[in-house]
C-alpha atoms as a PDB file:
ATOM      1  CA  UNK A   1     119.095 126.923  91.909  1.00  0.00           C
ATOM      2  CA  UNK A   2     115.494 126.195  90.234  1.00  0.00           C
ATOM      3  CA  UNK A   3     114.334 122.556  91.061  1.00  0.00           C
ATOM      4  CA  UNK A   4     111.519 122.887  88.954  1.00  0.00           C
ATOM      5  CA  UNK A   5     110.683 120.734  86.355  1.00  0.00           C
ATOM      6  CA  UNK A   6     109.116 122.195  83.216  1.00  0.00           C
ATOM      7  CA  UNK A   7     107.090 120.661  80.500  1.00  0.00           C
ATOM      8  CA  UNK A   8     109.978 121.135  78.017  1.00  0.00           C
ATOM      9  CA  UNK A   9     112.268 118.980  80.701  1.00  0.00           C
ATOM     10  CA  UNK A  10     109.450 116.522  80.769  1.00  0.00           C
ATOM     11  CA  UNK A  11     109.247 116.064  76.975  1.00  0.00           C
ATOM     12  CA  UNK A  12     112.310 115.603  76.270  1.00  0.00           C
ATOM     13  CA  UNK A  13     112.723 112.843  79.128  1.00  0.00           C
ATOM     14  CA  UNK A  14     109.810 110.996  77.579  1.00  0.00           C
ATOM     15  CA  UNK A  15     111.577 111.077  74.262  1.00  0.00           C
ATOM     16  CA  UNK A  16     114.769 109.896  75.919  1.00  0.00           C
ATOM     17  CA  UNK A  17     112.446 106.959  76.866  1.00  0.00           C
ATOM     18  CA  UNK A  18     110.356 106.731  74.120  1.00  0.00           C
ATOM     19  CA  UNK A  19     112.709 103.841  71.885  1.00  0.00           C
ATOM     20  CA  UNK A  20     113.238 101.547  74.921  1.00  0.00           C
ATOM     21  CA  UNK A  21     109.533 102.022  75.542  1.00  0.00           C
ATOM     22  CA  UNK A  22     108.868 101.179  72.199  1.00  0.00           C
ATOM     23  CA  UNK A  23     110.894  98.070  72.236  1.00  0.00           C
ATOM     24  CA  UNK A  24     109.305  96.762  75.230  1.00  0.00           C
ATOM     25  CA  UNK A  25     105.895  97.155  74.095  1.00  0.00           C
ATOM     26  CA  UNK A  26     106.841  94.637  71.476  1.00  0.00           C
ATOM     27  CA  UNK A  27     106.634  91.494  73.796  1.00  0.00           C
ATOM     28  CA  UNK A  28     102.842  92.919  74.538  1.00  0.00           C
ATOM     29  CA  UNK A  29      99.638  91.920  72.780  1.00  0.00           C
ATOM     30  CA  UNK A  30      98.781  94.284  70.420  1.00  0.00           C
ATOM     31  CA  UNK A  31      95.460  95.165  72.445  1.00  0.00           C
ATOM     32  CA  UNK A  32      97.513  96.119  75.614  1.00  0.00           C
ATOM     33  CA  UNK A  33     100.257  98.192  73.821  1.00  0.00           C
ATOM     34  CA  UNK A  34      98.376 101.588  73.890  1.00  0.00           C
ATOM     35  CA  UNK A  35      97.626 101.651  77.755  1.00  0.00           C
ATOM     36  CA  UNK A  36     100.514 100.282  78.784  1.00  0.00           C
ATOM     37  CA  UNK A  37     102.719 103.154  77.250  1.00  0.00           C
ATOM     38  CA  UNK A  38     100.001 105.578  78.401  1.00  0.00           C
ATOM     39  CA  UNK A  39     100.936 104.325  82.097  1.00  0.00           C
ATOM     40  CA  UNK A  40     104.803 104.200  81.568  1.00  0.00           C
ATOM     41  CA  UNK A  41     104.550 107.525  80.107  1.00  0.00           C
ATOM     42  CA  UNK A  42     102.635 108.496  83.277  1.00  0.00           C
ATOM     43  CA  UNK A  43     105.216 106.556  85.777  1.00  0.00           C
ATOM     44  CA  UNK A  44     108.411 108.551  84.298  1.00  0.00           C
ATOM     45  CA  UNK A  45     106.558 112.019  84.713  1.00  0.00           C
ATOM     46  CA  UNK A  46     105.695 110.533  88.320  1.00  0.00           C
ATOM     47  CA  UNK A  47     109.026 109.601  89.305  1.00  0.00           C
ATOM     48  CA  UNK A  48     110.512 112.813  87.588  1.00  0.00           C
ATOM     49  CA  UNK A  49     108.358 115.017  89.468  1.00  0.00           C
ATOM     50  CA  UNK A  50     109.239 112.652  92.712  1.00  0.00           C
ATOM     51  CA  UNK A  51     112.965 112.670  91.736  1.00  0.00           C
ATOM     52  CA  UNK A  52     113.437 116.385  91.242  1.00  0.00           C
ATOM     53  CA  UNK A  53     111.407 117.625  94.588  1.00  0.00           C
ATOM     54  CA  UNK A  54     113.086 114.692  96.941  1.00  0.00           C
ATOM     55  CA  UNK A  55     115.193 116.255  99.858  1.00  0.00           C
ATOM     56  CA  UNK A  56     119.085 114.919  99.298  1.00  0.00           C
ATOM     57  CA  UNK A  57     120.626 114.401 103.112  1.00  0.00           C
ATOM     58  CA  UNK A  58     123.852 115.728 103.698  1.00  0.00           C
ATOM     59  CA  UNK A  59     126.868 113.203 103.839  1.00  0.00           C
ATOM     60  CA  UNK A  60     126.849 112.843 107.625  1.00  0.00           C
ATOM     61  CA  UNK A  61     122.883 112.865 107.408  1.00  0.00           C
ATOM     62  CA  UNK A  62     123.677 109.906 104.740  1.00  0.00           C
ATOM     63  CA  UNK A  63     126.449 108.090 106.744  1.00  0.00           C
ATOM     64  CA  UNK A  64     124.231 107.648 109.537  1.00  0.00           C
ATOM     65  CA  UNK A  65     121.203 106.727 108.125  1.00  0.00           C
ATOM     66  CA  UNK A  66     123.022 103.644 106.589  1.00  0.00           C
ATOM     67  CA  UNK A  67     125.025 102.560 109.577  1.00  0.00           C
ATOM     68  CA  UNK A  68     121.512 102.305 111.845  1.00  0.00           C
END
């Protein structure tokens, strides 16, 4: 199984995001709309890369980390 994320996977993510990105942007002075998607943009490819390279416990592992 590849866990790697490729540019292509990260693209289309982004444009997944893009219209809700968009549509927040709205309620933001026009000044701060351009660096504020630059950093949201940068926060999804964060979390992606965070996301797809984060160890998933097994269901015991799981059960009794939440019991503690």
């Amino acid at each position: 199984m590849n866990n790697r994320i490729n540019l292509e996977d990260i693209d289309q993510l982004l444009e997944t995001f893009s219209p809700m990105i968009k549509k927040k942007l709205k309620s933001t002075s026009y000044q701060e709309r351009e660096d504020l998607e630059q950093e949201l943009r940068i926060k999804i490819f964060e979390k992606a890369h965070l996301l797809t390279y984060q160890e998933t416990p097994g269901f015991w592992e799981f059960i009794l980390r939440n019991l503690s």
